[in-house]
Structures are given as structure tokens and as C-alpha cells.
PDB file of N, CA and C in Angstrom:
ATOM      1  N   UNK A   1      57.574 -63.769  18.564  1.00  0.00           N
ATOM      2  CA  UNK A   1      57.874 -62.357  18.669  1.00  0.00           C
ATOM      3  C   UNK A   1      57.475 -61.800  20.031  1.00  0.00           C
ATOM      4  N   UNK A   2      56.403 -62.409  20.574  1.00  0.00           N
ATOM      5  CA  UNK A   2      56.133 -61.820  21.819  1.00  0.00           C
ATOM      6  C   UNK A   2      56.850 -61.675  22.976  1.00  0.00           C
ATOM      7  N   UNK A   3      57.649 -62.775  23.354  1.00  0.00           N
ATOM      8  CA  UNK A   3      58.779 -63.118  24.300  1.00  0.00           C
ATOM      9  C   UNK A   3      60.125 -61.759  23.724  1.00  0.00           C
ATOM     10  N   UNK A   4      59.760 -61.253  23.089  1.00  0.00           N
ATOM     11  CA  UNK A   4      61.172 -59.730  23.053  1.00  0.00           C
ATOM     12  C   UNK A   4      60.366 -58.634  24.224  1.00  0.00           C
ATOM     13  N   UNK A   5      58.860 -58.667  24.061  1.00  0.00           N
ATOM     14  CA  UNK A   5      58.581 -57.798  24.711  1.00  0.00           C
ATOM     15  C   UNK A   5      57.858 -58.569  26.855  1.00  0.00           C
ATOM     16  N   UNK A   6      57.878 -59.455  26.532  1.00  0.00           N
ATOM     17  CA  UNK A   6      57.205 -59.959  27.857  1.00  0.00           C
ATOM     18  C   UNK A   6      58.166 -60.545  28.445  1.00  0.00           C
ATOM     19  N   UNK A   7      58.125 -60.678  29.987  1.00  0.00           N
ATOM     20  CA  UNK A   7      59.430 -61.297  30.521  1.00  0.00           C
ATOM     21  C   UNK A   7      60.366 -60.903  30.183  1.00  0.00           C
ATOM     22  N   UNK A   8      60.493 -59.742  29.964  1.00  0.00           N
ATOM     23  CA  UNK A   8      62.432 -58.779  29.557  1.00  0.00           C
ATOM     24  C   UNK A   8      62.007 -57.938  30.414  1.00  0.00           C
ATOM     25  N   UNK A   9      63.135 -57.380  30.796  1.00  0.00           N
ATOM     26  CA  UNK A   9      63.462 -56.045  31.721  1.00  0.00           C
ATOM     27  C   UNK A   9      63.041 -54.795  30.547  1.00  0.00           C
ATOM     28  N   UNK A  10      63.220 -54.784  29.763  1.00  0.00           N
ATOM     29  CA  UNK A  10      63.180 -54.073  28.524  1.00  0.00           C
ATOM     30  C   UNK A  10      61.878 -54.116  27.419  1.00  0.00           C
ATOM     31  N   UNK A  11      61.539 -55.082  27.685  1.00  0.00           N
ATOM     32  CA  UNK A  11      59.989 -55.392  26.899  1.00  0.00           C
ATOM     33  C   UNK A  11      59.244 -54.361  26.925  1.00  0.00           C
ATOM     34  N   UNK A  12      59.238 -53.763  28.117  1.00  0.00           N
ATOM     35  CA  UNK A  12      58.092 -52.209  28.064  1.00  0.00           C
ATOM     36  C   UNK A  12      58.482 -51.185  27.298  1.00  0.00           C
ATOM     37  N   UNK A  13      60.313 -50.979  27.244  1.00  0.00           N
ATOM     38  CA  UNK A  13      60.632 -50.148  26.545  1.00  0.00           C
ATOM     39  C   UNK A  13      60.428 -50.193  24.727  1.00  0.00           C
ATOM     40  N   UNK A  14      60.582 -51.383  24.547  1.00  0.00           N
ATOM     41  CA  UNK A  14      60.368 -52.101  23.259  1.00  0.00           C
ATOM     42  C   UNK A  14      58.707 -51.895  22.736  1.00  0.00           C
ATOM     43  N   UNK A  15      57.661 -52.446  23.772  1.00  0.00           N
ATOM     44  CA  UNK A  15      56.499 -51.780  23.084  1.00  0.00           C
ATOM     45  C   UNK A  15      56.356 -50.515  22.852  1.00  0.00           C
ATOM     46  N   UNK A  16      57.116 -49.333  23.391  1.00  0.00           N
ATOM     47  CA  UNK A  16      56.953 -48.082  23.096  1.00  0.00           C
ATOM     48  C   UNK A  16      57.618 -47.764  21.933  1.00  0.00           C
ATOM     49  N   UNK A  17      58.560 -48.068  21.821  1.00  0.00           N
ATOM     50  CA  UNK A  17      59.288 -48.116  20.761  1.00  0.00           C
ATOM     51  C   UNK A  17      58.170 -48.489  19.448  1.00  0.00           C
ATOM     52  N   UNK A  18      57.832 -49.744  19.683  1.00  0.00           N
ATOM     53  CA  UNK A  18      57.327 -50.301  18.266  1.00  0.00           C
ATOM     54  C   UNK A  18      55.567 -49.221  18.143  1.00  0.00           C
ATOM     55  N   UNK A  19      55.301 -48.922  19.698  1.00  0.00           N
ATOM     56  CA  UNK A  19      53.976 -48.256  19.714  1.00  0.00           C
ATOM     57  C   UNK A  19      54.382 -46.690  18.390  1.00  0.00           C
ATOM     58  N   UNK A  20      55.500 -46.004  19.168  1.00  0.00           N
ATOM     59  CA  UNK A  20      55.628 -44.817  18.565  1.00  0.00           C
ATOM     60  C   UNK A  20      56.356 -45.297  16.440  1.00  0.00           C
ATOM     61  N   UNK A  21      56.958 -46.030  16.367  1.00  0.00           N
ATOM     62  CA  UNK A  21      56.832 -46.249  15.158  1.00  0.00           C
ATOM     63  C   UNK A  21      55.402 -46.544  14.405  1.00  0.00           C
ATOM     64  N   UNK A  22      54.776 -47.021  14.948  1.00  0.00           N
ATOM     65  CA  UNK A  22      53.463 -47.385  14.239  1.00  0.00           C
ATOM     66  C   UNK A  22      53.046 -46.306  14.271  1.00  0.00           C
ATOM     67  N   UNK A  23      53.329 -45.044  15.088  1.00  0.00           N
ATOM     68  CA  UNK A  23      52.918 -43.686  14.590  1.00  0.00           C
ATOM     69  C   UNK A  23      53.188 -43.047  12.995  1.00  0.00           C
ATOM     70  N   UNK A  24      54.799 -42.986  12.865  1.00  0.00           N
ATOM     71  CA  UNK A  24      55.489 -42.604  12.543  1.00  0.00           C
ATOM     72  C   UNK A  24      57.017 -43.296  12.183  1.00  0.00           C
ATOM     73  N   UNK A  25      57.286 -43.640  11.340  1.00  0.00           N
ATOM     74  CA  UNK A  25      59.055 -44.032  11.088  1.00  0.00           C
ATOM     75  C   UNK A  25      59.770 -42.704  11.446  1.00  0.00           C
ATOM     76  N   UNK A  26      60.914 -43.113  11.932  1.00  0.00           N
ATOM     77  CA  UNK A  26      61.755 -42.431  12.593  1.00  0.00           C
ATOM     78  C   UNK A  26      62.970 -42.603  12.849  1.00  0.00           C
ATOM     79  N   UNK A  27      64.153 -41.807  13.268  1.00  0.00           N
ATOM     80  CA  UNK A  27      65.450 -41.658  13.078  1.00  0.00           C
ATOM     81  C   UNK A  27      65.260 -42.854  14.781  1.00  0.00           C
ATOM     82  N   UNK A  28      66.857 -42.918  15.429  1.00  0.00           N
ATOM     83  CA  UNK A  28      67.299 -43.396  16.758  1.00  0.00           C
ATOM     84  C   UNK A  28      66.692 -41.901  17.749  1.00  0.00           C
ATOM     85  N   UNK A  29      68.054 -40.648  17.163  1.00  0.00           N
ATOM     86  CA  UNK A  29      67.965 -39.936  17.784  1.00  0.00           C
ATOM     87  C   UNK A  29      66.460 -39.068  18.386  1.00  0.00           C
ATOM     88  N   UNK A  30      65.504 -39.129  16.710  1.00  0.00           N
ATOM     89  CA  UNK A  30      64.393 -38.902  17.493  1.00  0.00           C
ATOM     90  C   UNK A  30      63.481 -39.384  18.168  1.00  0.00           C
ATOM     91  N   UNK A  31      63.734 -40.544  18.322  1.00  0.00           N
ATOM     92  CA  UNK A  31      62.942 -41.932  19.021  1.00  0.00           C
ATOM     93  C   UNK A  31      63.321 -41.424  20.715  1.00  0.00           C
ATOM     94  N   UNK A  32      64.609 -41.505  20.589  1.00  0.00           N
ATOM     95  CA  UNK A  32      65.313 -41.067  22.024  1.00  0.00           C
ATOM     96  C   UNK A  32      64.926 -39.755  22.940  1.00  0.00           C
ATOM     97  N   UNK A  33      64.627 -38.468  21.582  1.00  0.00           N
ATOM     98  CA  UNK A  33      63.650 -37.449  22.402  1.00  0.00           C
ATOM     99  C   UNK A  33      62.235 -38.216  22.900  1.00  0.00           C
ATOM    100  N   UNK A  34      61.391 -38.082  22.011  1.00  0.00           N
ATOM    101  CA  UNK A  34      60.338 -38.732  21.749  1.00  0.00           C
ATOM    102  C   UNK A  34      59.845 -39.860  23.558  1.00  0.00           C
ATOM    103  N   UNK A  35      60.620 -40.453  23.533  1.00  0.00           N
ATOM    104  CA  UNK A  35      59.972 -41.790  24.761  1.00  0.00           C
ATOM    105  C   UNK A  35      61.680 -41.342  25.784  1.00  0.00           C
ATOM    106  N   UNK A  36      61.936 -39.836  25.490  1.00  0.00           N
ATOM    107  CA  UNK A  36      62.786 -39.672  26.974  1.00  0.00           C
ATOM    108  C   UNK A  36      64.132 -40.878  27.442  1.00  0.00           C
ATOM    109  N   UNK A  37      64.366 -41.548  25.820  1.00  0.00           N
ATOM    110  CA  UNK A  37      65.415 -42.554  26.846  1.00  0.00           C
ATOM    111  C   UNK A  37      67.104 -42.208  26.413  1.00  0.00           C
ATOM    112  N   UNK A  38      68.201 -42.698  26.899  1.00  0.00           N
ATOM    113  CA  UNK A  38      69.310 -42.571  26.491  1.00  0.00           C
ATOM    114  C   UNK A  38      69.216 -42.942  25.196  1.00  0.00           C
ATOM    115  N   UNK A  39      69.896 -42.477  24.344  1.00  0.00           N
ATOM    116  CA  UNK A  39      70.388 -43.049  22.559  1.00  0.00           C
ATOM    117  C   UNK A  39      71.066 -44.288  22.979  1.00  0.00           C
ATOM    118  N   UNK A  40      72.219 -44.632  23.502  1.00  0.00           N
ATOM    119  CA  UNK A  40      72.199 -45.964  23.574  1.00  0.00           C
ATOM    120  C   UNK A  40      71.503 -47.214  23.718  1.00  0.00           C
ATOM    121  N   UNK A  41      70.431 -46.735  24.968  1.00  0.00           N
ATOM    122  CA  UNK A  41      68.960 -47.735  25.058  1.00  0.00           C
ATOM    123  C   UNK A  41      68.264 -48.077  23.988  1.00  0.00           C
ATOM    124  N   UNK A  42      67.788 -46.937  23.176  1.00  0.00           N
ATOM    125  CA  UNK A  42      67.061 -46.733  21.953  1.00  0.00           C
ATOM    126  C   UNK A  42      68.093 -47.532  20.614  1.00  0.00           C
ATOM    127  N   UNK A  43      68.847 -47.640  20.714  1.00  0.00           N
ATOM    128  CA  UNK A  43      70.021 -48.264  19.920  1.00  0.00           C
ATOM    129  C   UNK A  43      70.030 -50.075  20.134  1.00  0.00           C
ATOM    130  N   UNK A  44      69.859 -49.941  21.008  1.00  0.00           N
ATOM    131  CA  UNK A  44      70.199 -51.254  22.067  1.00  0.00           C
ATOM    132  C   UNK A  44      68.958 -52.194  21.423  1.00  0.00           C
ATOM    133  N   UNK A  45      67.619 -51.173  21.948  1.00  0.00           N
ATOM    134  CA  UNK A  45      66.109 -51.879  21.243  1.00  0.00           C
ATOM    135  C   UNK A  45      65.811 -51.746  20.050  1.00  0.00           C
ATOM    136  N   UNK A  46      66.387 -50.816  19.255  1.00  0.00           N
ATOM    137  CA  UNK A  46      66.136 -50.637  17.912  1.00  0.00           C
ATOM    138  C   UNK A  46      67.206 -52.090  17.326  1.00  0.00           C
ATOM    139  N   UNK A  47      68.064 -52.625  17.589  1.00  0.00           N
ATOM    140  CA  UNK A  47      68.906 -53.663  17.317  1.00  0.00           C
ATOM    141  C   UNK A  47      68.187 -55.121  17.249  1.00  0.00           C
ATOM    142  N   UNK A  48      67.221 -54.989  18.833  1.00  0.00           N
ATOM    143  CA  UNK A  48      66.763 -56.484  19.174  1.00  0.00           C
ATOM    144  C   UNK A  48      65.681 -56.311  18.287  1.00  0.00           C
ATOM    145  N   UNK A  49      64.600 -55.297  18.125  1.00  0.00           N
ATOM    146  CA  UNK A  49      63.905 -55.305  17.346  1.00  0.00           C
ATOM    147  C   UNK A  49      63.921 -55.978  15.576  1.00  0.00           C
ATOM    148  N   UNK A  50      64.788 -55.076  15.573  1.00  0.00           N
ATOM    149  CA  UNK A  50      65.421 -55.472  13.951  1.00  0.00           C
ATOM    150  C   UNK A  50      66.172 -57.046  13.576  1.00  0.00           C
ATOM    151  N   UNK A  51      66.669 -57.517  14.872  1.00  0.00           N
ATOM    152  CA  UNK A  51      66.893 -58.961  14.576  1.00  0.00           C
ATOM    153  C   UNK A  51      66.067 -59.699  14.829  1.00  0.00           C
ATOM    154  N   UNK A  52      64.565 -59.336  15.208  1.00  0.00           N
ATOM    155  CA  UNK A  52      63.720 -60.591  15.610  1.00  0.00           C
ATOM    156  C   UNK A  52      62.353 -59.832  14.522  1.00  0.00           C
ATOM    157  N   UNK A  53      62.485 -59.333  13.453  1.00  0.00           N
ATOM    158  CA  UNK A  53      61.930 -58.524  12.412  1.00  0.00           C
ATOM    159  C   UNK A  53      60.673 -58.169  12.912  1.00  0.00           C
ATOM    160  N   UNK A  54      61.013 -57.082  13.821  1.00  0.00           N
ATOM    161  CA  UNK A  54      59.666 -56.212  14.008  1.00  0.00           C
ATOM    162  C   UNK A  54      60.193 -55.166  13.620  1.00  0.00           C
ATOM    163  N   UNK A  55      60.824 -54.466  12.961  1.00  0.00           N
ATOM    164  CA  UNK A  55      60.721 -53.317  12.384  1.00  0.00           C
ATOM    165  C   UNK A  55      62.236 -53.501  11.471  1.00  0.00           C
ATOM    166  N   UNK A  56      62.210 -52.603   9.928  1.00  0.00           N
ATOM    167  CA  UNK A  56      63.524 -52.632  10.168  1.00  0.00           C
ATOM    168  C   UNK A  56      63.984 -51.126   9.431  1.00  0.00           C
ATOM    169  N   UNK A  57      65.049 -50.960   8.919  1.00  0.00           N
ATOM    170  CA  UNK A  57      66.156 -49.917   8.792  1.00  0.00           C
ATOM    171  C   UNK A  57      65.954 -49.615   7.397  1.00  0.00           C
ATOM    172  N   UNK A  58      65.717 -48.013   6.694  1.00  0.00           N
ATOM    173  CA  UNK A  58      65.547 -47.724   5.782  1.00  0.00           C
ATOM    174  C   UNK A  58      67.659 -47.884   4.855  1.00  0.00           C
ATOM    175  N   UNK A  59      68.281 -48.205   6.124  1.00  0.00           N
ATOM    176  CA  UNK A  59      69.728 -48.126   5.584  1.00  0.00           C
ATOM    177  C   UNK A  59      70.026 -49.260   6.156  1.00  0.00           C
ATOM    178  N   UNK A  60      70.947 -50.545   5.422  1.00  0.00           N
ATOM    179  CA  UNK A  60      72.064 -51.911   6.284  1.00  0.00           C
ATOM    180  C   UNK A  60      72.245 -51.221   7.346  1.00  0.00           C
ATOM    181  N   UNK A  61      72.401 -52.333   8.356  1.00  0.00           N
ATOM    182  CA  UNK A  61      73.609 -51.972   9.237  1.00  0.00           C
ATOM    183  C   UNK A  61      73.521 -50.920  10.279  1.00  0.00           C
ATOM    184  N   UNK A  62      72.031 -50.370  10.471  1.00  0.00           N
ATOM    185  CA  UNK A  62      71.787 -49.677  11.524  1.00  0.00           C
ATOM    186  C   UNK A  62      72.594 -48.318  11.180  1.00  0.00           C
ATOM    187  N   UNK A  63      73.004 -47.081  10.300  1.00  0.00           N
ATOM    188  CA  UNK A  63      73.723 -46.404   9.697  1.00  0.00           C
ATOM    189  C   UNK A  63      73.219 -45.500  10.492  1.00  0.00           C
ATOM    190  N   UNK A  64      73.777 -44.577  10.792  1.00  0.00           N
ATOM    191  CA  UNK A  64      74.023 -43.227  11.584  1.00  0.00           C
ATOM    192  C   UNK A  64      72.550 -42.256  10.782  1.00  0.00           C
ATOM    193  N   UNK A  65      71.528 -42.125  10.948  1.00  0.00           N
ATOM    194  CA  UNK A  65      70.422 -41.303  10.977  1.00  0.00           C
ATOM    195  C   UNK A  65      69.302 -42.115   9.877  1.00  0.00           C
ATOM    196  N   UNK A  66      69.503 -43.478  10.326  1.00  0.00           N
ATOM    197  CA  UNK A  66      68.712 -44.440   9.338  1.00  0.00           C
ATOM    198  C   UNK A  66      67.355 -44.531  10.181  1.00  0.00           C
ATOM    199  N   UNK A  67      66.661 -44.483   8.819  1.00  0.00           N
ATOM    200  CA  UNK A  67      65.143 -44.193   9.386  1.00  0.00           C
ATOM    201  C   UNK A  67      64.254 -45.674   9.587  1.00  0.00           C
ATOM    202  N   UNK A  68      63.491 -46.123  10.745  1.00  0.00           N
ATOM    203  CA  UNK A  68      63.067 -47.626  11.058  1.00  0.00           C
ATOM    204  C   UNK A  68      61.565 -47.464  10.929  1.00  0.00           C
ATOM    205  N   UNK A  69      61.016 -48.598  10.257  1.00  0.00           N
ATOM    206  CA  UNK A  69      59.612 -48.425  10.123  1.00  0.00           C
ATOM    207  C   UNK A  69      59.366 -49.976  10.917  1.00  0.00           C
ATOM    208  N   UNK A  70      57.933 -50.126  10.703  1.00  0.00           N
ATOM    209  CA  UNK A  70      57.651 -51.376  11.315  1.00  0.00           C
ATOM    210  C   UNK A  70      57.348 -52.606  10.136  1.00  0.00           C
ATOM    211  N   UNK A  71      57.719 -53.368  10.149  1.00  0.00           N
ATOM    212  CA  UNK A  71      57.675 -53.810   9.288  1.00  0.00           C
ATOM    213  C   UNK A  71      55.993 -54.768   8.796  1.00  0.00           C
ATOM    214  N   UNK A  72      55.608 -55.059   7.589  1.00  0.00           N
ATOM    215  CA  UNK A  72      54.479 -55.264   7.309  1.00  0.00           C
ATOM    216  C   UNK A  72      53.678 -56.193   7.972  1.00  0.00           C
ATOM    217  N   UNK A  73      54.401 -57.403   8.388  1.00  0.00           N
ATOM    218  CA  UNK A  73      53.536 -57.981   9.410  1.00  0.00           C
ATOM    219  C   UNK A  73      52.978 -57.196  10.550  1.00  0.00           C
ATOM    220  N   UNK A  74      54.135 -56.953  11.339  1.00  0.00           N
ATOM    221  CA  UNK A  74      53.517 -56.079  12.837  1.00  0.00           C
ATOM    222  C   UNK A  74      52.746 -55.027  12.052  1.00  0.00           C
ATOM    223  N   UNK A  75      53.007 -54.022  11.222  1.00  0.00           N
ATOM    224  CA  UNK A  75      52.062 -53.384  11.160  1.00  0.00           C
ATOM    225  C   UNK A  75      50.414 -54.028  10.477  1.00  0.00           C
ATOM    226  N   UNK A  76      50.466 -55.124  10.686  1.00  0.00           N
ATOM    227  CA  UNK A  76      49.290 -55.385   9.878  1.00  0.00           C
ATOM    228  C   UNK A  76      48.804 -56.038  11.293  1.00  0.00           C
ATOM    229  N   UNK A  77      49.513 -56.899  12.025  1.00  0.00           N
ATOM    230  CA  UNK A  77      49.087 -57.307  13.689  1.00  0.00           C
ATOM    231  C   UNK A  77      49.275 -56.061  14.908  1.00  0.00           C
ATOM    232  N   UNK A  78      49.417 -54.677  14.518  1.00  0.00           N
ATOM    233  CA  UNK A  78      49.761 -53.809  15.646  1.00  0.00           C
ATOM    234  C   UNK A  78      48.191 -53.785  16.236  1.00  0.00           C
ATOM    235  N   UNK A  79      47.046 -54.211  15.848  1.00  0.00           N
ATOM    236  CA  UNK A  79      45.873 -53.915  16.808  1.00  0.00           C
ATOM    237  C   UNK A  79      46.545 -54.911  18.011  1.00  0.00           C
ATOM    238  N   UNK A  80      46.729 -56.116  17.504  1.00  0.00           N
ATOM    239  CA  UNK A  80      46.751 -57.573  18.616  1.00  0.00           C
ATOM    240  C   UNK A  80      47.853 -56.732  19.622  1.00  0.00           C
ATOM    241  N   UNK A  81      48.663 -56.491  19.708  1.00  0.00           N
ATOM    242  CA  UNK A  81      50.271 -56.014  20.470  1.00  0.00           C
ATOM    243  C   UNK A  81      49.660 -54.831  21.293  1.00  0.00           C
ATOM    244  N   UNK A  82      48.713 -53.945  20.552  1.00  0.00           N
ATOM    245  CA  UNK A  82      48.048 -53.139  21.418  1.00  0.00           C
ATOM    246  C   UNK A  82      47.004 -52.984  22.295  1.00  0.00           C
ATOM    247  N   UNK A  83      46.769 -54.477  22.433  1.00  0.00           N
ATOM    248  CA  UNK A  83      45.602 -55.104  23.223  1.00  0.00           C
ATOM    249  C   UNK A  83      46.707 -55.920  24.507  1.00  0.00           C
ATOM    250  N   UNK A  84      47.744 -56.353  24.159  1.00  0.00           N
ATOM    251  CA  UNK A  84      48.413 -56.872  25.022  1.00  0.00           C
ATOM    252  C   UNK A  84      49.239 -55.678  25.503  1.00  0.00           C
ATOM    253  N   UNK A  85      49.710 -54.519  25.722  1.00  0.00           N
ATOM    254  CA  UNK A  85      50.145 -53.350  25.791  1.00  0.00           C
ATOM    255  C   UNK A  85      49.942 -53.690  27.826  1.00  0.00           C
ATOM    256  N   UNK A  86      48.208 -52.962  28.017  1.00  0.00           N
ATOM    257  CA  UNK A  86      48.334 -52.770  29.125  1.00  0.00           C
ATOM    258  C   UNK A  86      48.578 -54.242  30.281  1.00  0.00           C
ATOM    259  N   UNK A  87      48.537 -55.138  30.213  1.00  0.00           N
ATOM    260  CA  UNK A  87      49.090 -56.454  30.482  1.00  0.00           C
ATOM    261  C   UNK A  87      50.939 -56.766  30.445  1.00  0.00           C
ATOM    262  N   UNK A  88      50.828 -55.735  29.940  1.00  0.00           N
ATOM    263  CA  UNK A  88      52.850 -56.249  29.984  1.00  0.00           C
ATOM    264  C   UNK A  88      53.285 -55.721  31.018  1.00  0.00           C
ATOM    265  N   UNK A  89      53.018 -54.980  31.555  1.00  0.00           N
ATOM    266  CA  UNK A  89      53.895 -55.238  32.938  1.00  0.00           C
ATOM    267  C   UNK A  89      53.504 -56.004  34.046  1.00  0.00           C
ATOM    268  N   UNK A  90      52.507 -56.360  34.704  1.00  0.00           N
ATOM    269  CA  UNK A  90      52.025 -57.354  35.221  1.00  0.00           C
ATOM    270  C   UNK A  90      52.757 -59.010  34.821  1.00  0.00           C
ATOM    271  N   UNK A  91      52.521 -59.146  33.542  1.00  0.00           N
ATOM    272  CA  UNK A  91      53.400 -60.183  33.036  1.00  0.00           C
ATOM    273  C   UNK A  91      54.884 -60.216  33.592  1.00  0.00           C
ATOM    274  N   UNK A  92      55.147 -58.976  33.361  1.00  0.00           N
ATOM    275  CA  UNK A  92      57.090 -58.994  33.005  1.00  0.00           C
ATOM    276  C   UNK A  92      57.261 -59.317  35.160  1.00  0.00           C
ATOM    277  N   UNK A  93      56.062 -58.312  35.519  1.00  0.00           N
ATOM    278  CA  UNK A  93      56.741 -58.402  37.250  1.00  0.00           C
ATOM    279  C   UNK A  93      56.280 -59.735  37.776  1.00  0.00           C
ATOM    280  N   UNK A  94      55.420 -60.597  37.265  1.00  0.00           N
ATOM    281  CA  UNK A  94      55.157 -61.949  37.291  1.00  0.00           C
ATOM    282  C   UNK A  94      56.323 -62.802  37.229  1.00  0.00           C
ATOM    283  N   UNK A  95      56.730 -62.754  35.997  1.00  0.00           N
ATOM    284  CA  UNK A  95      58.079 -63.721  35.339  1.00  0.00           C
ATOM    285  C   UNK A  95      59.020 -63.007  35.993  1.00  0.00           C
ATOM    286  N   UNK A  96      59.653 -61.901  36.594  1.00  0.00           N
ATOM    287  CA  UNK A  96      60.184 -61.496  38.165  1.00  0.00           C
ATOM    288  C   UNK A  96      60.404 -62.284  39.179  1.00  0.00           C
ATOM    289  N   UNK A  97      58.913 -62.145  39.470  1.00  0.00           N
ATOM    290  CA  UNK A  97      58.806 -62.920  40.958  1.00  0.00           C
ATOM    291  C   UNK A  97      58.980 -64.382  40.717  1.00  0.00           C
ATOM    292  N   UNK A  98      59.195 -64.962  39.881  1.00  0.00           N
ATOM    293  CA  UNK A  98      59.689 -66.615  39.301  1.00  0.00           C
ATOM    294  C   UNK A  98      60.647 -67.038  39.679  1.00  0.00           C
ATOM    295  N   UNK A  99      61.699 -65.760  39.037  1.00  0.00           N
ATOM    296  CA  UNK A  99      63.163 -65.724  39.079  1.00  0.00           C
ATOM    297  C   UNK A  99      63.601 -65.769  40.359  1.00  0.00           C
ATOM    298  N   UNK A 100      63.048 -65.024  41.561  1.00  0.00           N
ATOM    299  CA  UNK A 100      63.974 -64.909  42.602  1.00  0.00           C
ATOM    300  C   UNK A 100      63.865 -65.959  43.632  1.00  0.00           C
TER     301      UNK A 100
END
């Protein structure tokens, strides 16, 4: 599970994501106020999330105002993810500088 959020361009956006659910379950659209990003982005990570089961969909199919919680593992490992939090970007601009 860790490799969705480390070494992605997107991994940072994804821990916020899963950070602010562990607040709170929540719609797309208010996720998208909430952490300031386009609804498509938030769509985009709410998708990868849900296929690699860190959170999933109170409705199939990702449904137009379906509410996402985290699901019982991560929420039972969200201390560990929030210890690796401030370390993810360092990581991600690491596995960067690999690439080029």
C-alpha cells in the first residue's frame, strides 16, 4: 500500500486525502473544497485509493455524491502512515532525482 503514496507525483495528494478522511468520511465534492484541489484530481485519487483498498465508497461504482470512509485496516494502521507523512516528500523528490 505504501508505494500509492511514495514515489508518485500524486502520493502527497493521496496522504491528504486519506489524512482528511480519517477525520471525517466524506463526499468527492467536499474533499475537493476541503484540500483546495480540482474535482477531477480528487476523483482521480479517490479511484486509486479505492482500488488498492485504502478507503472505500458508501455506494458501487464511485456514484455521484457517494460518501468514502477509510477502510478498517488503514484506519486501524493510520498512526504508522502518519509517522511516515512528514518523510514523503523527501522520498517522492528522491525517487525524482533517480529518474532523470
Amino acid at each position: 500500500m505504501i508505494y500509492i503514496f511514495v514515489g508518485t507525483r500524486g502520493g502527497y495528494n493521496r496522504a491528504r486525502v486519506v489524512e482528511l478522511l480519517g477525520e471525517e468520511p466524506m463526499n468527492a465534492h467536499r474533499i475537493s473544497e476541503r484540500l483546495k484541489l480540482d474535482y477531477k484530481t480528487v476523483q482521480y485519487h479517490l479511484k486509486l485509493l479505492e482500488e488498492n483498498q485504502v478507503i472505500v465508497a458508501s455506494s458501487p461504482k464511485a456514484a455521484y455524491g457517494a460518501v468514502y470512509f477509510l477502510t478498517p485496516y488503514v484506519e486501524k494502521h493510520l498512526g504508522v502512515l502518519r509517522q511516515m507523512w512528514p518523510n514523503l516528500g523527501k522520498v517522492t523528490n528522491k525517487a525524482r532525482g533517480l529518474l532523470k
